[in-house]
Protein backbone atom coordinates (compact mmCIF):
# COMPACT_ATOMS: atom_id res chain seq x y z
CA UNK A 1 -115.37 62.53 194.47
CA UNK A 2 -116.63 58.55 194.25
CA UNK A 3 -114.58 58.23 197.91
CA UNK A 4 -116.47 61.05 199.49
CA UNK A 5 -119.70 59.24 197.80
CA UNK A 6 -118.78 56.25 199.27
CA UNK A 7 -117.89 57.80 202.69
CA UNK A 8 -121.00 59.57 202.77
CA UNK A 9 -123.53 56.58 201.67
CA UNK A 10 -122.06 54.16 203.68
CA UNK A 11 -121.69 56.00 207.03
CA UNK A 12 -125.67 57.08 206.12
CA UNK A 13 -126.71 53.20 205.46
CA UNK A 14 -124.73 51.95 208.74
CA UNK A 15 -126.52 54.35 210.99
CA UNK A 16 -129.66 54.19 209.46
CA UNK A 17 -129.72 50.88 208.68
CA UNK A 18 -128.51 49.63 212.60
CA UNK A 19 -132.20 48.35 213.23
CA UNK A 20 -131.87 46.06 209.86
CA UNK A 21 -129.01 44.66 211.05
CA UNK A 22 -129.99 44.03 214.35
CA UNK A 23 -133.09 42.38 212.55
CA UNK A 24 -131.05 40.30 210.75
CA UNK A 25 -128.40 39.43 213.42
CA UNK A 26 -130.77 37.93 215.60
CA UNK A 27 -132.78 35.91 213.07
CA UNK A 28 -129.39 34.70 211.74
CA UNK A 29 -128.25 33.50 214.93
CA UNK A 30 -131.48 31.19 214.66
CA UNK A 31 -130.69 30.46 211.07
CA UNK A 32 -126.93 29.36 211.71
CA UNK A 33 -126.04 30.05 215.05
CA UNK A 34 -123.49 32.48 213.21
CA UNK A 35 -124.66 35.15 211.38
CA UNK A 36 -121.99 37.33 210.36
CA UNK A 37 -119.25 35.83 207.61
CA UNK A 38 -115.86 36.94 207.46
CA UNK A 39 -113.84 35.45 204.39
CA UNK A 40 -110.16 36.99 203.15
CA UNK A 41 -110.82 38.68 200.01
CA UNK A 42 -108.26 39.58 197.09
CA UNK A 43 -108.45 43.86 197.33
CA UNK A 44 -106.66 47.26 195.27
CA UNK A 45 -103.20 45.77 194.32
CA UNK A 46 -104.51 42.64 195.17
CA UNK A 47 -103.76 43.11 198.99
CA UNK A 48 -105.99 40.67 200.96
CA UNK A 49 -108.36 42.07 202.92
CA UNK A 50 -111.37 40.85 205.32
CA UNK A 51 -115.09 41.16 203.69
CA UNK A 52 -117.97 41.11 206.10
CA UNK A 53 -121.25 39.61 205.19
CA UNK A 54 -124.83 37.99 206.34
CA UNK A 55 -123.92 34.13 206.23
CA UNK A 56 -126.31 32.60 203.90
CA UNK A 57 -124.71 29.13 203.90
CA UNK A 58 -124.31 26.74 206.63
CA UNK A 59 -121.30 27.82 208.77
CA UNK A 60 -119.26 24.47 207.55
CA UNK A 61 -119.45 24.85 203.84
CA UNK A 62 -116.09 24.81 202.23
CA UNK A 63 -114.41 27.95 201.60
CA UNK A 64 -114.54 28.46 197.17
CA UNK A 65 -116.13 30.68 195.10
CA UNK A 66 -119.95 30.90 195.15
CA UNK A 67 -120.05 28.99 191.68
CA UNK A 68 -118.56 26.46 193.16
CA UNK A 69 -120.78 26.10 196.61
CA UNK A 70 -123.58 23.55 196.48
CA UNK A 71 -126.91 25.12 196.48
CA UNK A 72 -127.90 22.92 198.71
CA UNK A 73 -125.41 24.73 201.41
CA UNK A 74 -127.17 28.10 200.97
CA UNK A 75 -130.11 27.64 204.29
CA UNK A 76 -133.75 29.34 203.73
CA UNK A 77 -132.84 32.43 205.34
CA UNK A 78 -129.91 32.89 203.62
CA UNK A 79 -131.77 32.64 199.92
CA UNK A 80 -133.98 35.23 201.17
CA UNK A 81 -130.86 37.35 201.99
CA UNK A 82 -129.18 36.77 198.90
CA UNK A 83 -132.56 37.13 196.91
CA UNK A 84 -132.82 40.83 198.71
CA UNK A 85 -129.23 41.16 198.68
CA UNK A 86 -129.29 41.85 201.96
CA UNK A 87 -126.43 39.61 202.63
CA UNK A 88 -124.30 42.09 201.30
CA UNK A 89 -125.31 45.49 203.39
CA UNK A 90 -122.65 44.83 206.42
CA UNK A 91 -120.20 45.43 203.09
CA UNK A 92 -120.62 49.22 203.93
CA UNK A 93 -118.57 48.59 206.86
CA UNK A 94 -115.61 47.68 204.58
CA UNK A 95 -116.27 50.72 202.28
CA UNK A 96 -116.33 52.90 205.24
CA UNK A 97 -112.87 51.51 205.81
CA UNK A 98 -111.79 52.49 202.76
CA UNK A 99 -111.26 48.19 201.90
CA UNK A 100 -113.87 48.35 199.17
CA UNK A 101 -116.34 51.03 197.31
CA UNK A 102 -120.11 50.99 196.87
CA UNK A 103 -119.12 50.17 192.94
CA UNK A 104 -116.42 48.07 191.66
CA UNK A 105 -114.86 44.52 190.93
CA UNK A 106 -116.07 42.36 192.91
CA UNK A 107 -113.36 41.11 195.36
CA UNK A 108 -113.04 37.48 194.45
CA UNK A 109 -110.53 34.91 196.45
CA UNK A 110 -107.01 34.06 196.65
CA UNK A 111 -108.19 30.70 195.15
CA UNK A 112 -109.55 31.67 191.89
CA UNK A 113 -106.17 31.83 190.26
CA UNK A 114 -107.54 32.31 186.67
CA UNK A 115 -109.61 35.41 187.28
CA UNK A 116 -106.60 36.93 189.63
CA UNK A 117 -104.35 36.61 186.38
CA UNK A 118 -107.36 37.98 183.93
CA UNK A 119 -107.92 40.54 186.35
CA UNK A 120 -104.29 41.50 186.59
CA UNK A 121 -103.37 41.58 182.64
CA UNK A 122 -106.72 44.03 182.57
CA UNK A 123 -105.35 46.61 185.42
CA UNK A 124 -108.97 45.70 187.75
CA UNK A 125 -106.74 45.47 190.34
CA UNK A 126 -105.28 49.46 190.50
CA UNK A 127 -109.46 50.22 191.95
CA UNK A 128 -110.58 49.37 195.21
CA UNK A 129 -113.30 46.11 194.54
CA UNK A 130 -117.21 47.04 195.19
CA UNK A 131 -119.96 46.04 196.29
CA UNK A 132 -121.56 46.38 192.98
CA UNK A 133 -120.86 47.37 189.06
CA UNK A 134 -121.86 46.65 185.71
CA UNK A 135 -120.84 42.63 185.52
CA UNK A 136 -123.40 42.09 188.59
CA UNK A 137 -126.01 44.48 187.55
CA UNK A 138 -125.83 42.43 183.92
CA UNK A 139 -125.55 38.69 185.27
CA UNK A 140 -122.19 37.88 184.91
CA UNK A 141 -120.01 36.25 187.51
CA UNK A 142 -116.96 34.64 188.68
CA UNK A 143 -117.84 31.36 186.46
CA UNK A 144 -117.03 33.21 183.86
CA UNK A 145 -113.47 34.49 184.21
CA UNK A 146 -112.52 36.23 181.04
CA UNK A 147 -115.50 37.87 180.50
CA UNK A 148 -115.67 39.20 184.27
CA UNK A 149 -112.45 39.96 184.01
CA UNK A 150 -113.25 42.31 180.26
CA UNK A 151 -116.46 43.77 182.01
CA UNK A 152 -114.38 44.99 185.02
CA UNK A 153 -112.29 46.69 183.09
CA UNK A 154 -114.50 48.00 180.60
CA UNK A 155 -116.94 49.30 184.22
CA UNK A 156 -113.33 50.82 185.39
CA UNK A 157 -112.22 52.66 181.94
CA UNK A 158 -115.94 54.46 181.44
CA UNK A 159 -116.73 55.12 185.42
CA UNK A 160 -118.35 58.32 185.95
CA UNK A 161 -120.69 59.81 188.49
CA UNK A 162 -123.84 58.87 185.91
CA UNK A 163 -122.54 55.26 186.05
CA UNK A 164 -121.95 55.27 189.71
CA UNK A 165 -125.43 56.35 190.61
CA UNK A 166 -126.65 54.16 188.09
CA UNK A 167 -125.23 50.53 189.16
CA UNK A 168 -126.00 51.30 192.69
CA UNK A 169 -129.54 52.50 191.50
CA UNK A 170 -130.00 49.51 189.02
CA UNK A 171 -128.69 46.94 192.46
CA UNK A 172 -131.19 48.94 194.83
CA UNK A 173 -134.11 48.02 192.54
CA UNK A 174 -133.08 44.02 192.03
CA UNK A 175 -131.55 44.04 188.96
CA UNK A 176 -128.70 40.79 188.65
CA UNK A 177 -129.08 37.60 190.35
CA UNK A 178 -125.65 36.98 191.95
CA UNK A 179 -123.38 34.20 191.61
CA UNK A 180 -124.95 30.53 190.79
CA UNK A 181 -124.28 28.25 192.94
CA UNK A 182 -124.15 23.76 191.89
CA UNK A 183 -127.18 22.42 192.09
């Protein structure tokens, strides 16, 4: 049932969200000369996969967790994406795929060895990783390891259609504030 939600929203939000995008392209391409970021995520059974974003950072900022990234990478358009979370809406190409769902872990990188092996001991990795779920929608991120790691599961075990509506819902109206970034 949460698939065919996911097919359904996503193909819905990519057609009727083309003229956003297009928005956004363009003033990207004045923002960074590259708007679209593509970055090899860690996906179900931890098989790597491609995530598509908005860029929000300067096209030559290392490649590490956002916790890690110097604020001072992230440009003025791209904290008014993340702000919006708007960076995230060309993610509903890669649950159209079937990579990712509208609700789940969220993919991290090959990189971040400690919350791959949290993640793994806790079974997060049997689910497809979202674009949302109850660690964002409560402020905890990939800093934090263990407890990500504990609130992924716990989002996995009590998943329902209530829940599903509800992170998405809670996401749609601001609630979180993403990964921190060094200041």
């Amino acid at each position: 049932m949460i698939r065919s939600l996911d097919v359904l929203f996503s193909a819905l939000g990519l057609v009727f969200g083309a003229p956003i995008f297009l928005v956004l392209t363009i003033i990207g391409f004045f923002d960074t000369g590259s708007p679209i970021f593509r970055q090899t995520r860690v996906g179900r059974n931890l098989q790597p996969f491609t995530l598509v974003k908005f860029r929000t950072m300067k096209p030559e900022t290392a490649s590490v967790a956002t916790h890690l990234a110097n604020s001072s990478d992230i440009t003025p358009f791209g904290h008014f994406l993340r702000r919006t979370k708007l960076d995230e809406l060309p993610q509903l190409w890669n649950v159209l795929k079937g990579e990712m769902s509208l609700v789940g872990p969220r993919p991290c990188l090959f990189n971040q060895h400690e919350l791959i092996q949290e993640r793994d001991a806790l079974g997060v990795f049997n689910v497809r990783p979202g674009i949302t779920g109850l660690a964002q929608v409560n402020n905890v991120d990939m800093s934090t390891p263990a407890m990500l790691a504990a609130m992924d599961q716990q989002m996995i075990l009590n998943l329902n259609l209530r829940q599903y509506f509800r992170y998405i819902f809670l996401t749609v109206l601001g609630k979180g504030q993403g990964d921190r970034t060094v200041s």
